[in-house]
N, C-alpha and C. Protein backbone atom coordinates (compact mmCIF):
# COMPACT_ATOMS: atom_id res chain seq x y z
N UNK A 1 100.67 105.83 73.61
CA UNK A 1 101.88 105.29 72.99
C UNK A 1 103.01 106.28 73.23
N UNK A 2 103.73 106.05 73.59
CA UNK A 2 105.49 106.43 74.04
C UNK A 2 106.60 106.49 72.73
N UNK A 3 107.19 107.18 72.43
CA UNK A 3 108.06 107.78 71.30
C UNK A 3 108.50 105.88 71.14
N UNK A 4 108.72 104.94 72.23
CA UNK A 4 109.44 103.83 72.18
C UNK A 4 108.62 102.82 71.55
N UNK A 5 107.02 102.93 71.48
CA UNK A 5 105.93 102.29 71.04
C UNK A 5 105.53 101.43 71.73
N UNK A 6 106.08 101.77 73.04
CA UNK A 6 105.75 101.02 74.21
C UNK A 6 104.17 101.70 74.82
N UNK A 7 102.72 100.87 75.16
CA UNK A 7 101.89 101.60 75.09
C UNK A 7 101.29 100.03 76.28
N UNK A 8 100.27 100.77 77.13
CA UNK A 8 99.55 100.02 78.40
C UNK A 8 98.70 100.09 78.10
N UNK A 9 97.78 98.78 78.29
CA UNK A 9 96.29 98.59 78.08
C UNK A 9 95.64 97.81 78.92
N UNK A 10 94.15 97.84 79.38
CA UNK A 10 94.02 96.71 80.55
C UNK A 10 93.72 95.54 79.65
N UNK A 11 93.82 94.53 79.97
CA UNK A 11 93.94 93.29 79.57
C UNK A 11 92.45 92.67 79.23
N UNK A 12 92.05 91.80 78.58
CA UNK A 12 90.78 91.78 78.34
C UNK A 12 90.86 89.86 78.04
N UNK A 13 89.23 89.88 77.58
CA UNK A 13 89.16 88.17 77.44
C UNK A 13 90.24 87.86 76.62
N UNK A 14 90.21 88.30 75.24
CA UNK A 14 91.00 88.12 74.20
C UNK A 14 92.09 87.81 74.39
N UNK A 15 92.83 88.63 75.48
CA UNK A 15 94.46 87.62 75.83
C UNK A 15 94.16 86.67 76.38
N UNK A 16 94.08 86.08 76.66
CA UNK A 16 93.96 84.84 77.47
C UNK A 16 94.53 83.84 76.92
N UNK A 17 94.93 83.49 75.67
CA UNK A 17 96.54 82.71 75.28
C UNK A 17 97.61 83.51 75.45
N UNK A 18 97.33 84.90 75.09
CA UNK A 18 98.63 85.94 75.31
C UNK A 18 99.38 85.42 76.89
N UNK A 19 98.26 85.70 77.72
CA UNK A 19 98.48 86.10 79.10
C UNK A 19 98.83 84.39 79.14
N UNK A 20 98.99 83.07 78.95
CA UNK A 20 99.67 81.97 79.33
C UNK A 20 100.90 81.75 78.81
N UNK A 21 101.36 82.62 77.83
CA UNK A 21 102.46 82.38 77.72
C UNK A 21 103.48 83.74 78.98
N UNK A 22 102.79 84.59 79.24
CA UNK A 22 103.61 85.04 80.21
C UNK A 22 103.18 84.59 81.32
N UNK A 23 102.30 83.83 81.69
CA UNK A 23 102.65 82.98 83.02
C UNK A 23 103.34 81.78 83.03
N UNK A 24 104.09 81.17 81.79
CA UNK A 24 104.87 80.65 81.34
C UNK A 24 106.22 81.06 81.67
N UNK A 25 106.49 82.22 81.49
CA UNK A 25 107.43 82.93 82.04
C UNK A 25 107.51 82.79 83.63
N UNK A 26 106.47 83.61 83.98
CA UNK A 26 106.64 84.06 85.64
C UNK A 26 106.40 82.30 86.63
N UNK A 27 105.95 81.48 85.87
CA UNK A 27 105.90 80.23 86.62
C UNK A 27 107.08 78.98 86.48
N UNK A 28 108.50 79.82 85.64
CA UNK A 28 109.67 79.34 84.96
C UNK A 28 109.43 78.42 84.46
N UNK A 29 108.14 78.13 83.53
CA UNK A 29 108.17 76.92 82.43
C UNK A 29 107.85 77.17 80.84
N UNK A 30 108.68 75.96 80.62
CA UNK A 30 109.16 76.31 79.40
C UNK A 30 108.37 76.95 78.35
N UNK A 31 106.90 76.93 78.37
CA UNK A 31 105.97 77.23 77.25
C UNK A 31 104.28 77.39 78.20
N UNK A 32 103.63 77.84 77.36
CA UNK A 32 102.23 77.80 77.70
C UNK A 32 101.53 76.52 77.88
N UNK A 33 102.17 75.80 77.00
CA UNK A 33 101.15 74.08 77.16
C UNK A 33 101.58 73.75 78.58
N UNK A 34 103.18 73.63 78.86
CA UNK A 34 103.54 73.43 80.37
C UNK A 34 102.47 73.34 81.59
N UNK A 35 102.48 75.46 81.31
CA UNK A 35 102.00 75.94 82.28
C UNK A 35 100.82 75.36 82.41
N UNK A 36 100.00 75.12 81.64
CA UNK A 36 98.82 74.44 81.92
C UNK A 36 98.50 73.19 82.65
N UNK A 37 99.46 72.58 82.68
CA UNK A 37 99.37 70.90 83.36
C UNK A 37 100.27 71.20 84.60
N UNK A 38 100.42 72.26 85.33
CA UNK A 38 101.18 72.38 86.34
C UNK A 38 99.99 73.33 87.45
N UNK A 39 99.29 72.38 88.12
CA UNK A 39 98.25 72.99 89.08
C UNK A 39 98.10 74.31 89.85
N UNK A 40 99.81 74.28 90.06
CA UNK A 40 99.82 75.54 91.19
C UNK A 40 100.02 76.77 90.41
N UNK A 41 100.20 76.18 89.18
CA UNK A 41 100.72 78.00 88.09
C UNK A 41 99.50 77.80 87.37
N UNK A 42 98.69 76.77 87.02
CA UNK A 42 97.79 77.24 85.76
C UNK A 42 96.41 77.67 86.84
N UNK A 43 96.26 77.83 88.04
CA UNK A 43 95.12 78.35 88.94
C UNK A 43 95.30 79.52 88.45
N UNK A 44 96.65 80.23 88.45
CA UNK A 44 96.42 81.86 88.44
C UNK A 44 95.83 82.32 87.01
N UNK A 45 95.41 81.39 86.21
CA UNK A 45 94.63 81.89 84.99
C UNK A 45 93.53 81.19 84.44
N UNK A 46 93.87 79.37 85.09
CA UNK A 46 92.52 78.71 84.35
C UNK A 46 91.27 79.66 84.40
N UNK A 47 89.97 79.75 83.06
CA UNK A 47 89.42 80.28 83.06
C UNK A 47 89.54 82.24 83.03
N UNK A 48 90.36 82.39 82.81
CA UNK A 48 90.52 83.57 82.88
C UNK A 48 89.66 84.48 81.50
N UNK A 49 88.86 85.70 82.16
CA UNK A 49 89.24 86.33 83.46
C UNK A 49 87.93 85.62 84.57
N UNK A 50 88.26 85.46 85.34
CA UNK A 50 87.26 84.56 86.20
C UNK A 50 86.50 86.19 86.70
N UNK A 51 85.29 86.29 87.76
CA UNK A 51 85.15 87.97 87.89
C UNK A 51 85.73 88.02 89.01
N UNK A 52 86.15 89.39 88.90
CA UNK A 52 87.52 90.23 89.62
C UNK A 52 88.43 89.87 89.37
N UNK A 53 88.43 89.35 87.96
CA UNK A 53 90.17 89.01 87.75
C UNK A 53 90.29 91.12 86.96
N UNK A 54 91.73 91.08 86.89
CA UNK A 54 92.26 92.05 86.20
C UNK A 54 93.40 92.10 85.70
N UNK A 55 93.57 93.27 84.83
CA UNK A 55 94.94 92.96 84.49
C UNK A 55 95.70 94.44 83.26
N UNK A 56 96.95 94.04 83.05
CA UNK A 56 97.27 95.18 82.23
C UNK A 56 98.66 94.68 81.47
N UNK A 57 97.97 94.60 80.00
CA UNK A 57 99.44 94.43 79.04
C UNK A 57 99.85 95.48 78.44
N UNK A 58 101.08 95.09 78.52
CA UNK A 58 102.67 95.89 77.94
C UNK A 58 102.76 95.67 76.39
N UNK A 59 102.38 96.71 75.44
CA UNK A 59 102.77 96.21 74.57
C UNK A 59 103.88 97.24 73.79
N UNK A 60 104.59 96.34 73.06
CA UNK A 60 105.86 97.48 71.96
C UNK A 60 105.01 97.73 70.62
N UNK A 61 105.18 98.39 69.83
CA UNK A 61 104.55 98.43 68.95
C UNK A 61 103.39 97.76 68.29
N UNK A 62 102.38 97.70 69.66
CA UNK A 62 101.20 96.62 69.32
C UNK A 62 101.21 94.95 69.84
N UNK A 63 102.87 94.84 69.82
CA UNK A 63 103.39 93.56 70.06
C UNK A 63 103.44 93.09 71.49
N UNK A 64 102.93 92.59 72.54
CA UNK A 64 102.71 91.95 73.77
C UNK A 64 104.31 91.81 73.78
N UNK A 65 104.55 92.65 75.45
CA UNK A 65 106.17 92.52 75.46
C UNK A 65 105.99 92.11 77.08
N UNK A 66 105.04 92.13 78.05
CA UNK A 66 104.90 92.20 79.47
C UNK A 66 103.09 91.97 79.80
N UNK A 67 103.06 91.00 80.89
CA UNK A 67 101.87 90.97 81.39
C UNK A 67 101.56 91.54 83.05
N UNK A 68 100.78 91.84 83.54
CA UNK A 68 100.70 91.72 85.27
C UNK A 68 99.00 91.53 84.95
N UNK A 69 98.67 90.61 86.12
CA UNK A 69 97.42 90.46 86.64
C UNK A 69 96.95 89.86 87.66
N UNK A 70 95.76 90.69 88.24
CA UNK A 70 95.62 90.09 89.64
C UNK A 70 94.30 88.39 89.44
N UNK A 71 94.14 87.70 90.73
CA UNK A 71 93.03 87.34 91.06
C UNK A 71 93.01 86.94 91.96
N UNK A 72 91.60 86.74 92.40
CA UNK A 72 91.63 86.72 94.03
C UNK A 72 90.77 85.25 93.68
N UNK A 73 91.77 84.45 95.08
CA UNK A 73 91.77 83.10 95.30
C UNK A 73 90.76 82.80 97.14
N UNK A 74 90.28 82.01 97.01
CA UNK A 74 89.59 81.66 97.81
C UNK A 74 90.27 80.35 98.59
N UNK A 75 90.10 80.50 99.69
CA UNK A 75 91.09 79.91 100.69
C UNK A 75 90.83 78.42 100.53
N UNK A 76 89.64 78.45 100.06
CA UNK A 76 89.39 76.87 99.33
C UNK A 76 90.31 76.26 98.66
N UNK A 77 90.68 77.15 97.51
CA UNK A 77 91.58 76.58 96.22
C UNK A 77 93.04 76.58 96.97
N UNK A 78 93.80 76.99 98.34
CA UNK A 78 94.80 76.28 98.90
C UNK A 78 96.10 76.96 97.82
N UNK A 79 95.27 78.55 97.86
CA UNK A 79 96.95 79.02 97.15
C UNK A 79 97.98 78.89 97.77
N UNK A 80 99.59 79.44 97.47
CA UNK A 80 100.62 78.98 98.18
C UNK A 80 100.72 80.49 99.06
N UNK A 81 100.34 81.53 98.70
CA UNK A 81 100.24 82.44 99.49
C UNK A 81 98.46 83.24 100.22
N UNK A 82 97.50 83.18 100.63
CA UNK A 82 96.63 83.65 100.66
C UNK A 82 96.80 84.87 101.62
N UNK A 83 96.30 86.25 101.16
CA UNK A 83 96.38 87.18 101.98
C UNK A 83 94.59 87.73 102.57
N UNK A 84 93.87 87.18 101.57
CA UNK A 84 92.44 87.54 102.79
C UNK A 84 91.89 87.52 101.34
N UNK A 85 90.02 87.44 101.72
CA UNK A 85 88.93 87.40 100.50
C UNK A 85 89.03 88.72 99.89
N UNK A 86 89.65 90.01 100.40
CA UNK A 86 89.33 90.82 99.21
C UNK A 86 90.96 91.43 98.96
N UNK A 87 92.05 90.69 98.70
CA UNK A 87 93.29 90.82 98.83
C UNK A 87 93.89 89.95 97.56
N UNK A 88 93.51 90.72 95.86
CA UNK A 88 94.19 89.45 95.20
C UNK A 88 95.71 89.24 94.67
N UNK A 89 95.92 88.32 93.92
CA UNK A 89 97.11 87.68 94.05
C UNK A 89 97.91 88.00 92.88
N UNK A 90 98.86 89.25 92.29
CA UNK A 90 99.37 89.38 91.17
C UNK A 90 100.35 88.58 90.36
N UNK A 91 100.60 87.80 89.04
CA UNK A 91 101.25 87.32 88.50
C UNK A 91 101.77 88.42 87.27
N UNK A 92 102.90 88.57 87.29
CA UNK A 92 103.63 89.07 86.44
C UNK A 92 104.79 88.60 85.88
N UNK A 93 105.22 88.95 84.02
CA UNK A 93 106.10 88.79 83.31
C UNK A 93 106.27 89.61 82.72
N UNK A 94 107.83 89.72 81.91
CA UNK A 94 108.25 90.42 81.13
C UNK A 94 108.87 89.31 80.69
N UNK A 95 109.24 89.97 78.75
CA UNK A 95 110.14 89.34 78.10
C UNK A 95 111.39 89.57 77.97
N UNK A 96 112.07 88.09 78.60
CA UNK A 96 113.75 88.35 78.56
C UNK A 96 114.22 89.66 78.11
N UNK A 97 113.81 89.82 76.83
CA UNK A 97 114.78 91.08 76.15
C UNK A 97 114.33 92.70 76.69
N UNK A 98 113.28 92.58 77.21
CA UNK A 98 112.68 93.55 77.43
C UNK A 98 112.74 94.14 78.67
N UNK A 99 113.30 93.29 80.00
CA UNK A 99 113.56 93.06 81.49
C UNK A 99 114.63 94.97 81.31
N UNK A 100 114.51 94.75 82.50
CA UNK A 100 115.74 96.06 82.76
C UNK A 100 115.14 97.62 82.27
N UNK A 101 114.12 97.81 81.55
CA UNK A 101 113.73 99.24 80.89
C UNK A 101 112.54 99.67 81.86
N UNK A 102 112.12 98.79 82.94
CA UNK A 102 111.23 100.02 83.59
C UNK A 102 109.50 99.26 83.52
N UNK A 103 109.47 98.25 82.10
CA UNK A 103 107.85 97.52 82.00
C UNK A 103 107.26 97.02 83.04
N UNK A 104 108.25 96.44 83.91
CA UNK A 104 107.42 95.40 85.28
C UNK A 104 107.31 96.74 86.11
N UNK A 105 107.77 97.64 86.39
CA UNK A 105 107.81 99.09 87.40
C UNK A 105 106.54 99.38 86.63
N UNK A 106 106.06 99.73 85.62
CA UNK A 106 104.91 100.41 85.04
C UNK A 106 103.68 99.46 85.22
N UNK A 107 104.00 98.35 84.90
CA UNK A 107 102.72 97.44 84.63
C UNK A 107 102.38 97.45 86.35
N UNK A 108 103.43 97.38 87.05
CA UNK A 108 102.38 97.25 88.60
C UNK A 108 102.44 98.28 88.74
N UNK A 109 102.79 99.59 88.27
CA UNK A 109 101.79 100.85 88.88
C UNK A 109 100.32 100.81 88.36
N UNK A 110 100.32 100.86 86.85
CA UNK A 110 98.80 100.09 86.03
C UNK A 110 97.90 99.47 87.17
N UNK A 111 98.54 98.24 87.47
CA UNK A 111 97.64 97.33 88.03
C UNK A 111 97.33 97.58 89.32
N UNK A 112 97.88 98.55 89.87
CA UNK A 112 97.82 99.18 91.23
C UNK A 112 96.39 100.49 91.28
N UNK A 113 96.55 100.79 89.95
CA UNK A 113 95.83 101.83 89.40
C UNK A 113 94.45 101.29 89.37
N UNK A 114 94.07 100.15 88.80
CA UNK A 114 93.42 99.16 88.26
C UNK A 114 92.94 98.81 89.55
N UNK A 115 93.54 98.29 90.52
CA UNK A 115 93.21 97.78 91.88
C UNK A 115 91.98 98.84 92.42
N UNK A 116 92.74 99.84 92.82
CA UNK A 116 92.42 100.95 93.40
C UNK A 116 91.08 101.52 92.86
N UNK A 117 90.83 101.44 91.53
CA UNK A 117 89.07 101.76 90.61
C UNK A 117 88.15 100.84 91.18
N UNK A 118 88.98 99.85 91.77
CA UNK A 118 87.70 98.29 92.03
C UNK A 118 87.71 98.42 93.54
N UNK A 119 88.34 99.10 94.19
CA UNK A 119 87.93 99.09 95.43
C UNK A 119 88.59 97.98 96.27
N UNK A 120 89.74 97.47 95.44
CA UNK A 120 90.66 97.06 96.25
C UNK A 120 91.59 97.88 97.19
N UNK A 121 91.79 96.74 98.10
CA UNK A 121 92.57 97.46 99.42
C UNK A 121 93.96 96.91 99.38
N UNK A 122 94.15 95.97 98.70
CA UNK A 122 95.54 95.86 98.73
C UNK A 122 96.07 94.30 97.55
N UNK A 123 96.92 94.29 96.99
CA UNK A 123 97.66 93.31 96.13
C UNK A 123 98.47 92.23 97.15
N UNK A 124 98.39 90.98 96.64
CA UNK A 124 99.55 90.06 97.04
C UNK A 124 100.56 89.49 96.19
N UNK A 125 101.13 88.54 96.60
CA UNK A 125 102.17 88.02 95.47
C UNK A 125 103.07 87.23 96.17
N UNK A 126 103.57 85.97 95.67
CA UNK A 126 104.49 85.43 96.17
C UNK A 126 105.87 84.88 95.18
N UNK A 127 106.57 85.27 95.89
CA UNK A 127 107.82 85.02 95.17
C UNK A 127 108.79 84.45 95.74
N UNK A 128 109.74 83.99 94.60
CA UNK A 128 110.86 83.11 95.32
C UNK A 128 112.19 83.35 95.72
N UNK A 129 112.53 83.52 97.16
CA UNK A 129 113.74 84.34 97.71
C UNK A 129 114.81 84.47 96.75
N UNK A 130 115.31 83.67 95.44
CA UNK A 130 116.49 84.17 94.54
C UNK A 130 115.99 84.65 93.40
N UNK A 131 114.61 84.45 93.56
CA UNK A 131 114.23 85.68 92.12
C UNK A 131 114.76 87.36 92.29
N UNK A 132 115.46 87.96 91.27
CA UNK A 132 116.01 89.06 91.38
C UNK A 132 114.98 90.18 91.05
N UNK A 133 113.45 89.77 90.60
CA UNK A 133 112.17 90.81 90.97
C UNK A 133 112.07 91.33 91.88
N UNK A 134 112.41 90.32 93.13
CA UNK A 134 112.13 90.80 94.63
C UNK A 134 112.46 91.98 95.00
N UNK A 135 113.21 93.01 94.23
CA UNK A 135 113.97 93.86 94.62
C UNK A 135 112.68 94.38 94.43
N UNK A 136 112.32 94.72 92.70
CA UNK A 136 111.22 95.70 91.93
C UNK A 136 110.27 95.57 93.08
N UNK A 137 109.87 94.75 93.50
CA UNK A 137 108.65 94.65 94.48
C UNK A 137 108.77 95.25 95.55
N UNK A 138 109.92 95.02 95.77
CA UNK A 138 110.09 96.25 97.38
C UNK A 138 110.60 97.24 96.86
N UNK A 139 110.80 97.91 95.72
CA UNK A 139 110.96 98.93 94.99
C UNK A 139 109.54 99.89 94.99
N UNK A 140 108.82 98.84 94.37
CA UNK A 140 107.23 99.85 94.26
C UNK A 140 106.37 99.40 95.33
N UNK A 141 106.65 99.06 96.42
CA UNK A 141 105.70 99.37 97.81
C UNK A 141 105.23 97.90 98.65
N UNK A 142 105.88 97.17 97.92
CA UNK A 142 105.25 95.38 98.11
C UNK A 142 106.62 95.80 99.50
N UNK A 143 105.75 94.68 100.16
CA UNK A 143 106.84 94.06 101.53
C UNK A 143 106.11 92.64 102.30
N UNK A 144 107.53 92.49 102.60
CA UNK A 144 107.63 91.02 102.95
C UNK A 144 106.28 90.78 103.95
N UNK A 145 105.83 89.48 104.23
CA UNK A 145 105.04 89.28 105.00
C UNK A 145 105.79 88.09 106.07
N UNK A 146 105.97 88.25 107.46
CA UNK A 146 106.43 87.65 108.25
C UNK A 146 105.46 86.56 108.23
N UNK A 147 106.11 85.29 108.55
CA UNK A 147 106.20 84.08 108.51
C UNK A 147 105.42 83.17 107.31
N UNK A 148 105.62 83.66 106.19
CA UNK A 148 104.90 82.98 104.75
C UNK A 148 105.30 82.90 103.90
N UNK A 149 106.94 82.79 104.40
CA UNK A 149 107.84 81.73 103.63
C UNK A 149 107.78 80.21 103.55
N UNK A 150 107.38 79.27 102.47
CA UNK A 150 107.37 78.05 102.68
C UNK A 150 108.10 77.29 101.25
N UNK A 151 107.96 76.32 101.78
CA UNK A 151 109.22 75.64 100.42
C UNK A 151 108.30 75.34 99.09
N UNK A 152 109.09 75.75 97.68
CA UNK A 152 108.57 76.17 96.74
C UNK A 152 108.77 74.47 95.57
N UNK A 153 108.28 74.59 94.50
CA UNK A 153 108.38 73.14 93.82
C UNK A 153 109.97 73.08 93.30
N UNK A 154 110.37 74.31 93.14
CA UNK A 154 111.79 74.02 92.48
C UNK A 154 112.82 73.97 93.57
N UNK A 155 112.18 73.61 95.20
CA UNK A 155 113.79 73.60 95.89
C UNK A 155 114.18 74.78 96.91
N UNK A 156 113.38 76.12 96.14
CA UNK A 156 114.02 77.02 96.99
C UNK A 156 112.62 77.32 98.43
N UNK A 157 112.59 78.63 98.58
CA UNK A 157 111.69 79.66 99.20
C UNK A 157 110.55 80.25 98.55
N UNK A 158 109.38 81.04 98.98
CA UNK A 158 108.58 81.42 98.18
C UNK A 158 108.24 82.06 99.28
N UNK A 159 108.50 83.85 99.42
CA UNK A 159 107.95 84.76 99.90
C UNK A 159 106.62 85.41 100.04
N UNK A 160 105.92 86.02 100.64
CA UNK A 160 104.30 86.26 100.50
C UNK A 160 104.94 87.81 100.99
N UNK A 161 104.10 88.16 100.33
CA UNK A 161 104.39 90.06 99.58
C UNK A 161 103.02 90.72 99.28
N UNK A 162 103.01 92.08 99.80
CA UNK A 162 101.25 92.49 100.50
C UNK A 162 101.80 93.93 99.94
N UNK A 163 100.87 94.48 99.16
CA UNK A 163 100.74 95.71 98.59
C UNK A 163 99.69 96.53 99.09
N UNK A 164 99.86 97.90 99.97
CA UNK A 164 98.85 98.55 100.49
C UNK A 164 98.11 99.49 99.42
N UNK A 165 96.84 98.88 98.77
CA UNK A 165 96.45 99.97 97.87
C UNK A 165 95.85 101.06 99.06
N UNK A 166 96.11 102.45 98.46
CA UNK A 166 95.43 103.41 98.82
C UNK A 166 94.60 104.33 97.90
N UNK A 167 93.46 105.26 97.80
CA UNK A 167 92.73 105.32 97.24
C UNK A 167 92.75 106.98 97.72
């Protein structure tokens, strides 16, 4: 815990309503029930933690303020980005009020941390060319992946983004 009461933990069964309302967030819908009836956002958690899922919450004084977590998708399930069978796929949020202090920079070092114990070789992620995350991501080591841009449900772009874990 941090003088701010801001304190990191890895994520466990028990969130698993926690963790839908921040993919609620990161999948821009309005609530957790949403996210659930929307195929391509509720994969990254139905059943969660499926094995080799992972993950790491942000909390403020005990209080869930930020999520990140990986899982690795099988080329079966027809994610919108696939980077390979041992390459999984991170979803992350923060809360509105909380954006700007540094939580999404920490939670994917965490989960990078987290990666790296399991013998992962590297993180993915896809995002959407006017999301203003994109920066944080090429901030902490993510980069673009040539040609895996494809058109997203809301209209725009959706980037594919490859994190080199090293160990």
């Amino acid at each position: 815990m941090t003088s701010s009461g801001l304190a990191f933990r890895e994520a466990t069964a028990a969130d698993a309503e926690t963790l839908w309302t921040f993919l609620a967030i990161a999948g821009d819908e309005p609530d957790a029930e949403a996210a659930k009836q929307v195929p391509v956002v509720a994969a990254h958690l139905r059943g969660w933690p499926r094995p080799g899922d992972f993950g790491v919450m942000a909390e403020r004084n005990h209080v869930p303020v930020g999520a990140a977590w990986a899982r690795q998708f099988g080329l079966e399930e027809n994610p919108t980005y696939y980077a390979g069978p041992d390459i999984p796929e991170v979803s992350i949020a923060v809360l509105r009020e909380e954006r700007g202090s540094g939580i999404g920079e920490s939670l994917l070092h965490h989960l990078a941390i987290l990666a790296a114990k399991r013998g992962v070789i590297g993180l993915c992620l896809n995002v959407r060319d006017s999301n203003p995350a994109l920066r944080l991501y090429e901030r902490v080591g993510y980069r673009r992946v040539d040609g895996t841009a494809v058109p997203n449900r809301v209209g725009g772009l959706s980037l594919g983004m490859r994190l080199h874990i090293t160990r």
